[in-house]
N, C-alpha and C. Protein backbone atom coordinates (compact mmCIF):
# COMPACT_ATOMS: atom_id res chain seq x y z
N UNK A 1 5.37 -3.12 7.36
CA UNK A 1 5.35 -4.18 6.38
C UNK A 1 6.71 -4.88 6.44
N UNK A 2 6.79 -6.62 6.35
CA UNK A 2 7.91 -6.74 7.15
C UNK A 2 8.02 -7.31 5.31
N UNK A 3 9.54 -8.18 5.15
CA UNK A 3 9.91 -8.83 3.98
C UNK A 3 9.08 -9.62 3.14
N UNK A 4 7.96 -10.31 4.05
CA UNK A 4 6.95 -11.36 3.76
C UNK A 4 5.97 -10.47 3.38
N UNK A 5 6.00 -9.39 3.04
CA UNK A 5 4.63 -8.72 2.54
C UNK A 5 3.27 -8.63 3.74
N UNK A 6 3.65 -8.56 4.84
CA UNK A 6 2.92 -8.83 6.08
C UNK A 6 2.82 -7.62 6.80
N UNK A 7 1.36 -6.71 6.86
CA UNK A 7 1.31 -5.38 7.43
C UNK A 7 1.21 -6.20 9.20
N UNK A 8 1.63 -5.29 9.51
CA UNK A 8 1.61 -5.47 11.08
C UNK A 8 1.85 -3.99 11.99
N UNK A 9 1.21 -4.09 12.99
CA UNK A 9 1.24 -2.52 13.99
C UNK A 9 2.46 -2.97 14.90
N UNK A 10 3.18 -1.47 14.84
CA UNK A 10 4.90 -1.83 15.50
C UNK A 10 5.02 -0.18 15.96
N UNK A 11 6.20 -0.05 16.77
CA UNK A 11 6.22 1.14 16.65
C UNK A 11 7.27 1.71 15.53
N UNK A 12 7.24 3.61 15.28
CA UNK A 12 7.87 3.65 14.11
C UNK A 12 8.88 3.75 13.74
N UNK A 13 9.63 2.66 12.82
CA UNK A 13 11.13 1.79 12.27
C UNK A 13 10.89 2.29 10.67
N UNK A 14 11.96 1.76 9.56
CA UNK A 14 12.42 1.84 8.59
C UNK A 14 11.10 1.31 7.37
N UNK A 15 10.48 0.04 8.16
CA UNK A 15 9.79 -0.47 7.74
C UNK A 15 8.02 0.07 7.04
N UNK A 16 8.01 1.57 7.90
CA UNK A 16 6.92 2.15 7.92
C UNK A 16 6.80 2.89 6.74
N UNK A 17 8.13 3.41 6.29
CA UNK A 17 7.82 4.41 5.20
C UNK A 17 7.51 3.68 4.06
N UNK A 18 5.88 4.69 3.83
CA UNK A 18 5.24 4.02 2.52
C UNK A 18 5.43 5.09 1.53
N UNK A 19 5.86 4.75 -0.19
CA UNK A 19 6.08 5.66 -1.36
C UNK A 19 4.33 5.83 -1.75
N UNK A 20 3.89 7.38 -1.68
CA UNK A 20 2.71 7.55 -2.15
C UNK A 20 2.80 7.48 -3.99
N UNK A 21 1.99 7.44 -4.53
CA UNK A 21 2.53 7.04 -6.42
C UNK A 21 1.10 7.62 -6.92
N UNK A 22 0.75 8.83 -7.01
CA UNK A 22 -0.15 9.49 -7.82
C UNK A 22 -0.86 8.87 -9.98
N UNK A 23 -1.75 8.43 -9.46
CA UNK A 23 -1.77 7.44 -11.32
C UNK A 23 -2.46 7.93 -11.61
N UNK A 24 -2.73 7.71 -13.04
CA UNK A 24 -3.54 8.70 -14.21
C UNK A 24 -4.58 8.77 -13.82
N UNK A 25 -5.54 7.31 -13.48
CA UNK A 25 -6.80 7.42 -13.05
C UNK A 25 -6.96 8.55 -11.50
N UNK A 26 -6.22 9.18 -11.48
CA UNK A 26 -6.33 9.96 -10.36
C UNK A 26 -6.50 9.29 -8.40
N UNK A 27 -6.06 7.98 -8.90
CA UNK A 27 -5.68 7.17 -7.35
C UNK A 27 -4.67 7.26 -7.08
N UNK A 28 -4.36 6.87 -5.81
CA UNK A 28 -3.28 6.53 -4.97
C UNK A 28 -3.12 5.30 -4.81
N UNK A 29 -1.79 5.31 -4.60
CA UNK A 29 -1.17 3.55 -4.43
C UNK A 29 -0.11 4.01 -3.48
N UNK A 30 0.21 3.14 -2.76
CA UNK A 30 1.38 3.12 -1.40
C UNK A 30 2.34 1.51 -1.57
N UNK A 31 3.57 1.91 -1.93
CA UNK A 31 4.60 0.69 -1.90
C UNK A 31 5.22 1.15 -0.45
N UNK A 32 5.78 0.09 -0.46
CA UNK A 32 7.15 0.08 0.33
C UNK A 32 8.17 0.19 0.07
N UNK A 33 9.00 1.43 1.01
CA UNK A 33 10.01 1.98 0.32
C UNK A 33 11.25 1.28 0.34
N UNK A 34 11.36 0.23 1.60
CA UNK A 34 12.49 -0.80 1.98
C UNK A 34 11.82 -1.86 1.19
N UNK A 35 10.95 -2.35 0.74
CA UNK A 35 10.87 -3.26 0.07
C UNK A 35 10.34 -2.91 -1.26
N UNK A 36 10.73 -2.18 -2.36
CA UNK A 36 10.49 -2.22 -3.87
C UNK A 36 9.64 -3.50 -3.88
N UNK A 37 7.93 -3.00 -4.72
CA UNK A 37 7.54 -4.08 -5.16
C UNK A 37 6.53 -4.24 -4.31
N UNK A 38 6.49 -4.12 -3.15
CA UNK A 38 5.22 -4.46 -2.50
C UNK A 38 4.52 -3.59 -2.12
N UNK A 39 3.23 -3.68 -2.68
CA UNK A 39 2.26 -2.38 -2.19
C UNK A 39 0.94 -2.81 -1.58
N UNK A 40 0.60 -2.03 -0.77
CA UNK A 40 -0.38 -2.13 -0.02
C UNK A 40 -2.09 -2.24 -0.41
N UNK A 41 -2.90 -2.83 0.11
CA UNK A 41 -4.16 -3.30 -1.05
C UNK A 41 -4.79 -3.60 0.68
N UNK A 42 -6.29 -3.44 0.23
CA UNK A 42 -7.33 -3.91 0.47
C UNK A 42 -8.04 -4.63 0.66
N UNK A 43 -8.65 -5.68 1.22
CA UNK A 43 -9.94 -6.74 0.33
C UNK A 43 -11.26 -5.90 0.26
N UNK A 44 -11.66 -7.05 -0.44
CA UNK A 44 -13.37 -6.10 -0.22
C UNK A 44 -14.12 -6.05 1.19
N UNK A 45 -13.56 -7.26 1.99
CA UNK A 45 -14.26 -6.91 3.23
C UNK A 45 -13.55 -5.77 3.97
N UNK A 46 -12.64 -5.50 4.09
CA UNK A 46 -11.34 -4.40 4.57
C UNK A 46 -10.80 -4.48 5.32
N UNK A 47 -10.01 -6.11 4.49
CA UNK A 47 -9.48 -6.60 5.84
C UNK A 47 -7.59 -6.34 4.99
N UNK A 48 -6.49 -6.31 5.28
CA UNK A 48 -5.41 -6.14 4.62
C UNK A 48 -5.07 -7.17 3.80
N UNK A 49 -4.44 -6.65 2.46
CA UNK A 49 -4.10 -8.33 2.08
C UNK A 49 -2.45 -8.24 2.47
N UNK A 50 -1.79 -9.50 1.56
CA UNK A 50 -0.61 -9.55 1.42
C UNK A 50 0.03 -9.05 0.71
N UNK A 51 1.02 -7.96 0.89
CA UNK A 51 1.65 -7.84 -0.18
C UNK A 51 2.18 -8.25 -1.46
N UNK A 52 2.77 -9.58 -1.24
CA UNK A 52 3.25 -10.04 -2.23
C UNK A 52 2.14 -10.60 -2.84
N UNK A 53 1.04 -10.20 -2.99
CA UNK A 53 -0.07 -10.86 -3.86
C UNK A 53 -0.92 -9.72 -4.61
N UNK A 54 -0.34 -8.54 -4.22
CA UNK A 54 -0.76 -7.22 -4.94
C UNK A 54 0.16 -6.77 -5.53
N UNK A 55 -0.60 -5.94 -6.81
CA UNK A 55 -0.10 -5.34 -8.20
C UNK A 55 -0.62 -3.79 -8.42
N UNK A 56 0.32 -2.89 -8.18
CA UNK A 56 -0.61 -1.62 -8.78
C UNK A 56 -1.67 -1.58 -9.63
N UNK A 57 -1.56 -2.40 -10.18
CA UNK A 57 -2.61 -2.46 -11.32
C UNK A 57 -4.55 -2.65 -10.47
N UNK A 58 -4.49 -3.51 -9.60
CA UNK A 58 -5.22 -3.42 -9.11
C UNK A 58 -5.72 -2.86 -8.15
N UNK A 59 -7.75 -3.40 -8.35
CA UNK A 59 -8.55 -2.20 -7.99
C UNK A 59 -8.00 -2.24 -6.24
N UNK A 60 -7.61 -3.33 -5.47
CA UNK A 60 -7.44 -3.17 -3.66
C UNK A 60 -6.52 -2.36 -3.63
N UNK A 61 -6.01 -1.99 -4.55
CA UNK A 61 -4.31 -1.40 -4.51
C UNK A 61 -4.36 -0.12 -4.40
N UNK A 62 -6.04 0.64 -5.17
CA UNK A 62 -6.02 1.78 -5.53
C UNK A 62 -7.08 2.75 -4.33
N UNK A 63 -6.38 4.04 -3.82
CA UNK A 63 -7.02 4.30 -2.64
C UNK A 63 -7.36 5.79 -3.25
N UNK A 64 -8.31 6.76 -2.31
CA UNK A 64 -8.81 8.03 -3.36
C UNK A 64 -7.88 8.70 -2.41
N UNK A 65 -7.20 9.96 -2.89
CA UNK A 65 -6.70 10.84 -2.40
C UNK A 65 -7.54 11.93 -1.25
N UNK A 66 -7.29 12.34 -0.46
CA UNK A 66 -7.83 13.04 0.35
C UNK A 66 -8.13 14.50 0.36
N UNK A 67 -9.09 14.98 -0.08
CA UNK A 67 -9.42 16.35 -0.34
C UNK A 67 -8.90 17.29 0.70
N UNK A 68 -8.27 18.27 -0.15
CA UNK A 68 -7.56 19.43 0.64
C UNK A 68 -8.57 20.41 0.70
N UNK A 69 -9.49 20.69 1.45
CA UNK A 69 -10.25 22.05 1.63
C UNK A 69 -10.13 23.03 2.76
């Protein structure tokens, strides 16, 4: 994820590390740790959005955690 809120495939730099953020509703959300503020989202087709146009709050934002069995 570069400054512009823009996911892109690179190899792995500073830019990669995403903050996992555990929320009440029991989802996951992924910011960026070099960039405070921008977190990673969804569309409904599943295609990526932009960062800077996502809010934890929302539903693209929110991903299910992965069962440990």
């Amino acid at each position: 994820m570069n400054e512009k809120g823009l996911v892109y495939a690179a190899r792995f730099m500073d830019e990669c590390h995403l903050k996992e953020t555990l929320l009440e509703n029991h989802y996951n959300t992924y910011s960026s740790e070099r960039y405070p503020g921008l977190y990673l989202g969804l569309s409904h087709r599943g295609h990526v959005k932009r960062a800077t146009r996502v809010s934890p709050n929302q539903a693209c934002a929110h991903f299910l955690p992965r069962s440990t069995l």
